[in-house]
Structure formats: structure tokens, C-alpha cells
Protein backbone atom coordinates (compact mmCIF):
# COMPACT_ATOMS: atom_id res chain seq x y z
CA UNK A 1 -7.29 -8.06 29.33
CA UNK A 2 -6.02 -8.80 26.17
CA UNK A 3 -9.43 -10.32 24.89
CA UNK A 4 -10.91 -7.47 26.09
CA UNK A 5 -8.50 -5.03 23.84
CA UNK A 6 -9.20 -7.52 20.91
CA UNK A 7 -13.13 -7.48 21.27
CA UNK A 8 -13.17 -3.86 20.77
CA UNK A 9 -10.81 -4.14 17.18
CA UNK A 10 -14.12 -4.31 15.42
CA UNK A 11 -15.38 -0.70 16.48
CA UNK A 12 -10.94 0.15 16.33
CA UNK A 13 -11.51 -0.49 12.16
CA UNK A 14 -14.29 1.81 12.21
CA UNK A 15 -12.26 5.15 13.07
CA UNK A 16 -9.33 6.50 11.82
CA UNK A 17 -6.02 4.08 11.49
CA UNK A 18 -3.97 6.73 13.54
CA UNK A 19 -6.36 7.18 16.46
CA UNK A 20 -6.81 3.17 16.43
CA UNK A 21 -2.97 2.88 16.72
CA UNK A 22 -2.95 5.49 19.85
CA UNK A 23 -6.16 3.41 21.15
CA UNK A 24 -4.25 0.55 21.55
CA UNK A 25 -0.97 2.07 22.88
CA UNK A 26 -2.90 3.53 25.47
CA UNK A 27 -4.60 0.38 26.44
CA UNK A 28 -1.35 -1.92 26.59
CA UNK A 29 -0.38 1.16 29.49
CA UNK A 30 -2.84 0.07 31.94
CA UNK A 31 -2.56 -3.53 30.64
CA UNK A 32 -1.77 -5.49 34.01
CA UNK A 33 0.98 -7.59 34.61
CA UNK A 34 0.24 -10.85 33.03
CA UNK A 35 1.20 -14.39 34.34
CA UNK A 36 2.13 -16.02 30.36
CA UNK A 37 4.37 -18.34 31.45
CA UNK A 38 7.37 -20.02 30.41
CA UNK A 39 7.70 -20.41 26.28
CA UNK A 40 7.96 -24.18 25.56
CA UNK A 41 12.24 -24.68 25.11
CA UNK A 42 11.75 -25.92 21.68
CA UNK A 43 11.09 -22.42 20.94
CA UNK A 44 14.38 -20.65 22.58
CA UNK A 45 17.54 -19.62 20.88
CA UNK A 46 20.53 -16.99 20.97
CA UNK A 47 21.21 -15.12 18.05
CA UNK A 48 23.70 -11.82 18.05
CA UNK A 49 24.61 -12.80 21.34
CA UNK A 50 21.63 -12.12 22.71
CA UNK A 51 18.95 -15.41 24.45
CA UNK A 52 15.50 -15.11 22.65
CA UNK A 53 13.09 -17.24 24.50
CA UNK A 54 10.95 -17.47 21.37
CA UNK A 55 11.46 -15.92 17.88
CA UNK A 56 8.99 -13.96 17.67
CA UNK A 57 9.24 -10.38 17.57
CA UNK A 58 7.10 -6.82 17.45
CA UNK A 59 8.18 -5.05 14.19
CA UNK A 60 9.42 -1.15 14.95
CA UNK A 61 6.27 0.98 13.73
CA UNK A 62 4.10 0.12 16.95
CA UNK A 63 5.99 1.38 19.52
CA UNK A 64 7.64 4.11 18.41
CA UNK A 65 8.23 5.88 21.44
CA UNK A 66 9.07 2.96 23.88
CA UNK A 67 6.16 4.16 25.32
CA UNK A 68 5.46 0.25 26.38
CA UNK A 69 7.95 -1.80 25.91
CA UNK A 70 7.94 -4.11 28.77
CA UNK A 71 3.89 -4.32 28.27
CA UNK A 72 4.32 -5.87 24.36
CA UNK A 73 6.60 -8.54 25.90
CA UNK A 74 4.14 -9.46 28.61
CA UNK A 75 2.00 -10.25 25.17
CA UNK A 76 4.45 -13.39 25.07
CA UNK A 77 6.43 -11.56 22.35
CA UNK A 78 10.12 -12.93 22.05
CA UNK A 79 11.77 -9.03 21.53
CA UNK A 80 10.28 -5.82 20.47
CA UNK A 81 11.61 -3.31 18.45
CA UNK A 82 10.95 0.61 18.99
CA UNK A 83 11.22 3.59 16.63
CA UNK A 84 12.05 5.00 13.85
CA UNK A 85 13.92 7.32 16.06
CA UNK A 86 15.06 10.66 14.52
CA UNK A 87 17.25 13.36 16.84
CA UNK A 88 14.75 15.62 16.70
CA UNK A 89 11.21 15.26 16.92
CA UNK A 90 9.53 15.09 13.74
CA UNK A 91 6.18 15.21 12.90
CA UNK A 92 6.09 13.06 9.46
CA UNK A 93 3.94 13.82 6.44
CA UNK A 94 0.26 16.11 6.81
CA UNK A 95 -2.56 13.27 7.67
CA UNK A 96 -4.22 10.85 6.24
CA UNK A 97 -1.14 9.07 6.00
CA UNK A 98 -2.18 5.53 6.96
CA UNK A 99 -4.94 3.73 5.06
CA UNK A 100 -6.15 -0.09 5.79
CA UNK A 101 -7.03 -2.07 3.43
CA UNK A 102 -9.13 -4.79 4.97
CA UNK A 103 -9.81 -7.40 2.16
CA UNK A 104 -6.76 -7.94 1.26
CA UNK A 105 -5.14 -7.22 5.11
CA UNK A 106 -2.91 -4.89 3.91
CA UNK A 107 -1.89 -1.60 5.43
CA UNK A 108 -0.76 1.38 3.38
CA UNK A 109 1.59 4.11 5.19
CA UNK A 110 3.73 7.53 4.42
CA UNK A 111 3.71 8.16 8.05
CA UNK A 112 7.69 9.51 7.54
CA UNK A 113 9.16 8.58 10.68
CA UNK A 114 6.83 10.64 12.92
CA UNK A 115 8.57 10.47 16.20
CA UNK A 116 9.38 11.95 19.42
CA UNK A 117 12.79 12.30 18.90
CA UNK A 118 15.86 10.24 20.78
CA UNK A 119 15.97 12.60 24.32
CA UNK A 120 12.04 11.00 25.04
CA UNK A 121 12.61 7.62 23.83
CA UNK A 122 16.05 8.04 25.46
CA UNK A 123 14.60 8.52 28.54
CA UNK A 124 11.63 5.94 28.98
CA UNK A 125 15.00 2.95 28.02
CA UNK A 126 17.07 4.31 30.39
CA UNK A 127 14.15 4.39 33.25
CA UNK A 128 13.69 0.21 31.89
CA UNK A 129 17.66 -0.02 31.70
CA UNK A 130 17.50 -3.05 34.22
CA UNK A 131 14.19 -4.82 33.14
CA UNK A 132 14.83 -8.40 31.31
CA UNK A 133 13.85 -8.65 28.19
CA UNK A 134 15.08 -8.13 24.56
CA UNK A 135 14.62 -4.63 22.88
CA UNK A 136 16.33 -3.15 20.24
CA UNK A 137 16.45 0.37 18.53
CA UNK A 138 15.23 1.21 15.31
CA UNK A 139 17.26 4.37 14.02
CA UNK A 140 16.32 6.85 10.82
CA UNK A 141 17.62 10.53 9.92
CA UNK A 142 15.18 13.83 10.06
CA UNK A 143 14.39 14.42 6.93
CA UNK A 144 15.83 17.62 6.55
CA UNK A 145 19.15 16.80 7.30
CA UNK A 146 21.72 17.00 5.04
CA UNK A 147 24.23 14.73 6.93
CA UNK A 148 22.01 11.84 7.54
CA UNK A 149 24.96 9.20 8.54
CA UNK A 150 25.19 12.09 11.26
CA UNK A 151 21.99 11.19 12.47
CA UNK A 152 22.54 7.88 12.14
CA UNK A 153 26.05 7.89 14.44
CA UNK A 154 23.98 10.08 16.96
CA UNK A 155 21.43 7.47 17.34
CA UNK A 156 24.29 4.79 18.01
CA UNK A 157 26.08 6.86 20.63
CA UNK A 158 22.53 7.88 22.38
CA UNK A 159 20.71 4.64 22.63
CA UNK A 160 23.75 1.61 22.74
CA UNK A 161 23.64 2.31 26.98
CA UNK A 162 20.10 0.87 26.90
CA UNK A 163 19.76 -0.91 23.09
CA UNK A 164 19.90 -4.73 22.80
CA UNK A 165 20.80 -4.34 19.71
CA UNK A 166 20.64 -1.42 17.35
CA UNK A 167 19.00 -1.14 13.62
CA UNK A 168 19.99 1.48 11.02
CA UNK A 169 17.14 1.75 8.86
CA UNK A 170 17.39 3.47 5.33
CA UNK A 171 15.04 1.37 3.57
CA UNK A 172 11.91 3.54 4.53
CA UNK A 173 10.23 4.88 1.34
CA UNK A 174 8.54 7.46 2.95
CA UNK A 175 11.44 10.54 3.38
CA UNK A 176 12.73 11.23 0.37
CA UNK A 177 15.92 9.59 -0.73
CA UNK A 178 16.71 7.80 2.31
CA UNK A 179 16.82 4.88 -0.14
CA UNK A 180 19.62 5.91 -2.01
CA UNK A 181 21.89 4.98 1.61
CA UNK A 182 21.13 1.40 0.04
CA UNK A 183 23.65 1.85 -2.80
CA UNK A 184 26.96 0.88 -2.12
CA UNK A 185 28.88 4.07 -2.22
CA UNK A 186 26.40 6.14 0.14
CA UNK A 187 25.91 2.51 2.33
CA UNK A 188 29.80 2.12 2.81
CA UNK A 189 30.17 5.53 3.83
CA UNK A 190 27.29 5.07 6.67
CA UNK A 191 28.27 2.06 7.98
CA UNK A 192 31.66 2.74 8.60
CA UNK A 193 30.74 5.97 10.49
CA UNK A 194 28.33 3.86 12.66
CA UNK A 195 30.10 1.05 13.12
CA UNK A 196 32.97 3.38 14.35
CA UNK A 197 30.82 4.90 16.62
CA UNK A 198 29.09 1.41 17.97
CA UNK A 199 32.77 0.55 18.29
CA UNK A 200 33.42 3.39 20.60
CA UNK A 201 30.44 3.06 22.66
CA UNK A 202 30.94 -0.53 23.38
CA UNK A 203 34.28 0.51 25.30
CA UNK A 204 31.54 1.66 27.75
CA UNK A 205 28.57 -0.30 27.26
CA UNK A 206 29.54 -3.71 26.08
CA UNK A 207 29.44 -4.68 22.32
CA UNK A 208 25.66 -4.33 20.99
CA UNK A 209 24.68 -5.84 17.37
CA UNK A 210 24.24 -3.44 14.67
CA UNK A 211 21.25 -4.65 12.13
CA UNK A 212 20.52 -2.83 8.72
CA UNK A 213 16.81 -2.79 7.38
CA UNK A 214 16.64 -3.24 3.88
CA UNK A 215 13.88 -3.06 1.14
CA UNK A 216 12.32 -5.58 -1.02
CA UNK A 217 12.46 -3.25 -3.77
CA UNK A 218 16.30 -4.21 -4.71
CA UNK A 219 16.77 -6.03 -7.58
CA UNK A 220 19.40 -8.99 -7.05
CA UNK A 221 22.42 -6.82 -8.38
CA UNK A 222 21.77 -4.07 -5.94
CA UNK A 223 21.22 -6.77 -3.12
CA UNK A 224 24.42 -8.51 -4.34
CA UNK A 225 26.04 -5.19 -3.58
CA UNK A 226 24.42 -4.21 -0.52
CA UNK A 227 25.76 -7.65 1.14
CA UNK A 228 29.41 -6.92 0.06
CA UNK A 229 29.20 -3.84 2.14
CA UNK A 230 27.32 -4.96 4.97
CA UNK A 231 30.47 -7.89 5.02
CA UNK A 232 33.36 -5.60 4.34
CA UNK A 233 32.13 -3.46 7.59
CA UNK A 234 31.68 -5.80 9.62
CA UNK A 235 27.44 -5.42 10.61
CA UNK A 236 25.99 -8.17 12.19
CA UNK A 237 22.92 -8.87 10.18
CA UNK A 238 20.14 -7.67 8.07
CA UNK A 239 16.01 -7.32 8.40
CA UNK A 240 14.57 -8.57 5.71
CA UNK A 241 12.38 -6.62 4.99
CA UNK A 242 10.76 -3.56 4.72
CA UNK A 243 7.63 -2.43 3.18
CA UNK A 244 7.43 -1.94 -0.57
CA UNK A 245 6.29 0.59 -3.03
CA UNK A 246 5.10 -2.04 -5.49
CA UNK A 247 1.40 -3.01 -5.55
CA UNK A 248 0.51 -6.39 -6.33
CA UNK A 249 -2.45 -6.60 -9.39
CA UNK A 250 -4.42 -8.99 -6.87
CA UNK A 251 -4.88 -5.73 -4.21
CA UNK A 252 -8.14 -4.43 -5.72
CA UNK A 253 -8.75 -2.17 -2.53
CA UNK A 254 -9.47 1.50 -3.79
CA UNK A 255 -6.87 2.37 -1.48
CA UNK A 256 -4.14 0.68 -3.02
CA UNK A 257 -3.72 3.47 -5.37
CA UNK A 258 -2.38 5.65 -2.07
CA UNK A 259 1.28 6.38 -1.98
CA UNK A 260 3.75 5.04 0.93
CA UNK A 261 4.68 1.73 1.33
CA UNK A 262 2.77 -1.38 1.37
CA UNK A 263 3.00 -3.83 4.36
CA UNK A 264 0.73 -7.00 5.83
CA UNK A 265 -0.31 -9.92 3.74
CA UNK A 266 -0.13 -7.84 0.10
CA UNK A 267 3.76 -8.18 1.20
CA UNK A 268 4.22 -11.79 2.25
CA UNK A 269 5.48 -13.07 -0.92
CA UNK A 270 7.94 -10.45 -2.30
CA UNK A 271 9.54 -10.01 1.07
CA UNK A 272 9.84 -14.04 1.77
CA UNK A 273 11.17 -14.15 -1.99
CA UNK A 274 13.63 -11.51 -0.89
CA UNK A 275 14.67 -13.40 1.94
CA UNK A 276 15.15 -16.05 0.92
CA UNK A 277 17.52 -15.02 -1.97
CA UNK A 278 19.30 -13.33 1.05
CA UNK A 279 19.85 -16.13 2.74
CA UNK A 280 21.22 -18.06 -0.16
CA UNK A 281 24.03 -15.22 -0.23
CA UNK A 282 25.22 -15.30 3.81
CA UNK A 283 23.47 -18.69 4.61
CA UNK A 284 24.50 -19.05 8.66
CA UNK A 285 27.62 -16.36 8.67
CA UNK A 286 24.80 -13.45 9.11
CA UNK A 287 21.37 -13.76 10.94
CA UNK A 288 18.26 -12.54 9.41
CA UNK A 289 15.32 -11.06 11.10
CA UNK A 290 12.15 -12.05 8.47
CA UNK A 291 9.53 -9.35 8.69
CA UNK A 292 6.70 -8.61 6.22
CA UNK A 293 3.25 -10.10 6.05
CA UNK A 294 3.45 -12.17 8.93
CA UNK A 295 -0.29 -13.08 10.63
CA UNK A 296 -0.23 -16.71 11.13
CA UNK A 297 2.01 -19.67 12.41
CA UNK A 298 1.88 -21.29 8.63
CA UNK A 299 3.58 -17.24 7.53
CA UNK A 300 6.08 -17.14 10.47
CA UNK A 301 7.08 -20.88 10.08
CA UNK A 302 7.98 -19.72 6.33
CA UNK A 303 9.49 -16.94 6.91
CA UNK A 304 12.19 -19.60 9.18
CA UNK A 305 12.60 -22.16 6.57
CA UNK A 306 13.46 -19.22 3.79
CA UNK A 307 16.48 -18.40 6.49
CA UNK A 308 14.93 -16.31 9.21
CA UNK A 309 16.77 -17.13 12.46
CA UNK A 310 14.00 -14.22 14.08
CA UNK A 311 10.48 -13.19 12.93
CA UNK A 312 9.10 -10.20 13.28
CA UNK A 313 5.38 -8.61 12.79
CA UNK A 314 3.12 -5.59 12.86
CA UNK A 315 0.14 -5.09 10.42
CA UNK A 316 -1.07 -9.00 11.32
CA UNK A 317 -2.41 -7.66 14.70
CA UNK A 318 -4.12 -4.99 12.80
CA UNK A 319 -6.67 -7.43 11.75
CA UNK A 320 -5.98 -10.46 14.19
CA UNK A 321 -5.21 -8.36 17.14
CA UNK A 322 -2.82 -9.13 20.47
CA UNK A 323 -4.10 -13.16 20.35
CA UNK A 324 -2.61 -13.64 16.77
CA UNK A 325 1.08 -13.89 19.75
CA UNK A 326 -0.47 -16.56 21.06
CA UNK A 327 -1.70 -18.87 18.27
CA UNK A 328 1.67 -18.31 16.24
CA UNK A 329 3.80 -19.60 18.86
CA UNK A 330 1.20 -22.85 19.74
CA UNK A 331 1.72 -23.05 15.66
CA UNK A 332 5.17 -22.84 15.71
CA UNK A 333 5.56 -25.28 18.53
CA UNK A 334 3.54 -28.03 16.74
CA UNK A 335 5.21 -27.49 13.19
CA UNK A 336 8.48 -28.00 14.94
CA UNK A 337 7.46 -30.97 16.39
CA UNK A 338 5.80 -32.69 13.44
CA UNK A 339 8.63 -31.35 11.32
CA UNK A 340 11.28 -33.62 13.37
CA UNK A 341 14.22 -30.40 14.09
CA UNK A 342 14.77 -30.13 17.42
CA UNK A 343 14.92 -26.98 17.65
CA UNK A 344 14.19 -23.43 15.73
CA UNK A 345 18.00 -23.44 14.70
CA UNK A 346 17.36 -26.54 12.95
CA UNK A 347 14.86 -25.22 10.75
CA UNK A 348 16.58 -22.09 9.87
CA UNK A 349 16.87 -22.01 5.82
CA UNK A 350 15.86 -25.48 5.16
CA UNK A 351 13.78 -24.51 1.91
CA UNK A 352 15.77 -21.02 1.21
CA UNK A 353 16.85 -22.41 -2.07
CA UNK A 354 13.62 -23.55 -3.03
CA UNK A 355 11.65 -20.52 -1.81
CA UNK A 356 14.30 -18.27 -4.16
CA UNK A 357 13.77 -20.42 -6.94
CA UNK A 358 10.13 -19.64 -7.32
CA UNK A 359 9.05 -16.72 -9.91
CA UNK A 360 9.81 -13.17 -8.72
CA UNK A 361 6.39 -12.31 -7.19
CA UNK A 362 4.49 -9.59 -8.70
């Protein structure tokens, strides 16, 4: 089945991004159960608390709904992420809002956390609430709220009965300011509020990690900053990263000059760079999930040594479809074995310093 969904990707590129996306969501609902076996232990480790039988993870951006949750990890992914979630349903910025831009396998969006809203995805978790598998909860604000840590507390008291682990994201450039919830006034201020309110909850549902998403737009002083919040309250890690408003000169795609933010291979290097330099501030005292231009073993295996205990992707299957899952962990498991670690853990960081050290990539 999932060769079959891959064969058609060719005629998928030929309409528009949007409908391709809903294509596909469609198909992994009537995907059939799928017998993919045991990952290799090599691969396995527990990170937030939580037992990851490979590191490998579905970005948030696919499944925005949790419309088919349990159907991505029968793709052999580790976790999967859903959302942006807002409260209310929100139907994101007038269309096209999603260009591809296939030479250099990049993918442009402004999408602006078009969503459901929390009751629907509420509803399909809580109908999964005793299905294995890791899933955690991507969480944003509507756009016209005023109060957006509200939002952000009402998505932690809503979804930490069914989350693995939550993720307050306010490193989207595509609603207007939510940005500025990176700088340390606005970003102390939030994560106290949602911290306090993951507190509460876990009186009822057991402690669940709380995860912020940051961009790889911050320059070192504003990341410096960012970390001495995210340690004086307490959160339990950081995604590293989001997409980025900067276009690279070697993106000569006529689409490039769209506005939104720029994921897939275009992103690799900044958000590895950024990484990396993160990792060189919390080394092992805070996990990183590495996300951002991930689409092959050799990128994912990177991603690790520049401190990534987890590894997320998206825009790879875009252009390498479900089977990229596959061919990343058989990657993964040979690097690791040729590399002479153990285990993932191991590997974790190993050339963070050296990764940072290379020229900021432009």
C-alpha cells in the first residue's frame, strides 16, 4: 500500500500542493494495518520520559487534525506530532498559500495555522486515548487573539489527558507577531502561565513534557536569552527548528520570491547550524528534537551528531514519499554500526561543536 501511495506522487506534484496534502491524508485512512515489525534495538531510546522505539519522528504540519495518527506510525515512524492547534477553528491565510519548489526540494508555506480547532482534534485523541504509541501536541494561538498565552494555557489543559507530550509553538512566521513570544519578556510570561497550567493538569493526568518550537531566525544573543528562560521555568526541551524566512542565494526557484516560511532541503543547513549552537548551550541537561530539511539517513544521522536526541521530518516525503521512513532508519542502523556507539544515545552531540563552528549559513 504504501508503494502504491508513492507511485502516484508523480501525478500528486502535478496539482495543487493543498489538494496533494488532503490526497495523501485521505489515503493513509484506508491504509491497512501493516505488519513493519520490530525496529532493530540499536535504534530505541527514552527521552522526556517517554520509550521511542526509533528516533524518528513526523513533524506537526501533516497531520494537523489527528485525523491519522495511529496510520503515520504504522509507516514505522518513531512518534508523530499533530497540529498547530488553535481553540477555535481557523481557516489560515486566502490560498495559494503553499508553493513547492522541486529543484531545490524546498517547500514554501503561509498556511497560518489553518486548523480545526482543539474540540475536533480533542476528540479523535481521546477516541485513540489507549492506543500505544508516541504522539504529542503541537499548540499555537488564533490569530486574533489578544491574549495568546491564553490560548496557549487552554491548549495545555485540553489536550495533556491524551498528549505524550505537549509543544508550545511561537516560532511560526506566518500569524503576525507570534514571534515576538520568543523574546524573553513576552517568553517568560508564557511559559510560566503554561507551565502552571501543565502543572495542574498533571495532578490528574500524570506529568507530560512541555517542548517549545523555536526559529532559526534568532541570532545567538536572542537564543542565549531564549535558553535562560526556557531554564528558569523549568520546560523540558526545545525543537530545533522551525522554518525560516530567509532565502538562501542558491534557491533559484521562481517561487522562492513567495512569502511564508521556507522548509525541506533549502533549510538543512541553517537549522543544523542552529542546533547545533543549541546544543553547545544545554548539552545533555535538555533534549532536542532536530527538525528541518531532513530527507535522507546521511541528514537525520546529522541532525544526531549536532545534539538531536529525536529527529523529526515533513517536506522530505514531499518529494521522497512514505518509503523515505524506511530507508532512513536501514541508514541509521548501518551508520550506527559502522560508527562503533552502541546506541543512538551515544551519538547524541558528538560533532555539535564542530557543526557550530562552521560559517553561519546563508
Amino acid at each position: 500500500m504504501i508503494r502504491l501511495i508513492d507511485y502516484a506522487r508523480p501525478f500528486a506534484a502535478l496539482i495543487d500542493p493543498e489538494e496533494a496534502h488532503r490526497l495523501a491524508v485521505n489515503a493513509l485512512k484506508v491504509l491497512p494495518s501493516l505488519a513493519i515489525g520490530r525496529d532493530d534495538p540499536i535504534l530505541g531510546l527514552s527521552v522526556f520520559g517517554l520509550d521511542f522505539p526509533n528516533p524518528l519522528g513526523l513533524a506537526a504540519g501533516f497531520d494537523k487534525n489527528a485525523e491519522v495518527t495511529d496510520a503515520i506510525l504504522r509507516l514505522g515512524f518513531g512518534f508523530t506530532e499533530v497540529g498547530t492547534l488553535t481553540p477555535r477553528p481557523q481557516a489560515g491565510n486566502p490560498r495559494p498559500r503553499l508553493f513547492r519548489l522541486p529543484a531545490a526540494e524546498g517547500v514554501i508555506n503561509r498556511l497560518g495555522f489553518n486548523n480545526e480547532g482543539f474540540q475536533a482534534a480533542g476528540g479523535r485523541l481521546a477516541d485513540r486515548a489507549h492506543h500505544d504509541g508516541v504522539v504529542g501536541v503541537n499548540i499555537g494561538a488564533n490569530r486574533d487573539q489578544r491574549d495568546r498565552a491564553a490560548d496557549y494555557v487552554a491548549g495545555i489543559e485540553t489536550f495533556a489527558p491524551f498528549a505524550s507530550y505537549l509543544v508550545v509553538n511561537v516560532s511560526s512566521p506566518n500569524t503576525p507577531g507570534l514571534r515576538d513570544l520568543q523574546a524573553a519578556p513576552a517568553l517568560d510570561d508564557l511559559l510560566a502561565r503554561v507551565i502552571e497550567a501543565r502543572d495542574r493538569a498533571a495532578e490528574r493526568t500524570g506529568r507530560k513534557a512541555l517542548l517549545l518550537k523555536i526559529s532559526p531566525d534568532l541570532s545567538l544573543a536572542e537564543l542565549d536569552d531564549l535558553i535562560a528562560v526556557v531554564r528558569k521555568r523549568g520546560a523540558d526541551g526545545l525543537i530545533v527548528s522551525n522554518t525560516t524566512v530567509a532565502r538562501p542565494a542558491t534557491v533559484r526557484d521562481p517561487a522562492v520570491r513567495e512569502t511564508g516560511g521556507l522548509s525541506g532541503r533549502p533549510l538543512f543547513s541553517l537549522s543544523t547550524w542552529m542546533l547545533a549552537e543549541t546544543f553547545r548551550r544545554v548539552g545533555h541537561e535538555m533534549p532536542l528534537i532536530g527538525v528541518g530539511g531532513v530527507d535522507s539517513a546521511e541528514a537525520a544521522w546529522t541532525k544526531i551528531l549536532a545534539g538531536a536526541s529525536l529527529v523529526q521530518l515533513y517536506s522530505g516525503m514531499v518529494f521522497h514519499g512514505f518509503g523515505l521512513v524506511g530507508k532512513i532508519k536501514s541508514g541509521l542502523e548501518d551508520r550506527l554500526r559502522r560508527s562503533g556507539y552502541v546506541s543512538i544515545v551515544d551519538a547524541i552531540g558528538a560533532e555539535a561543536r564542530a557543526i557550530a563552528a562552521e560559517p553561519w549559513p546563508t
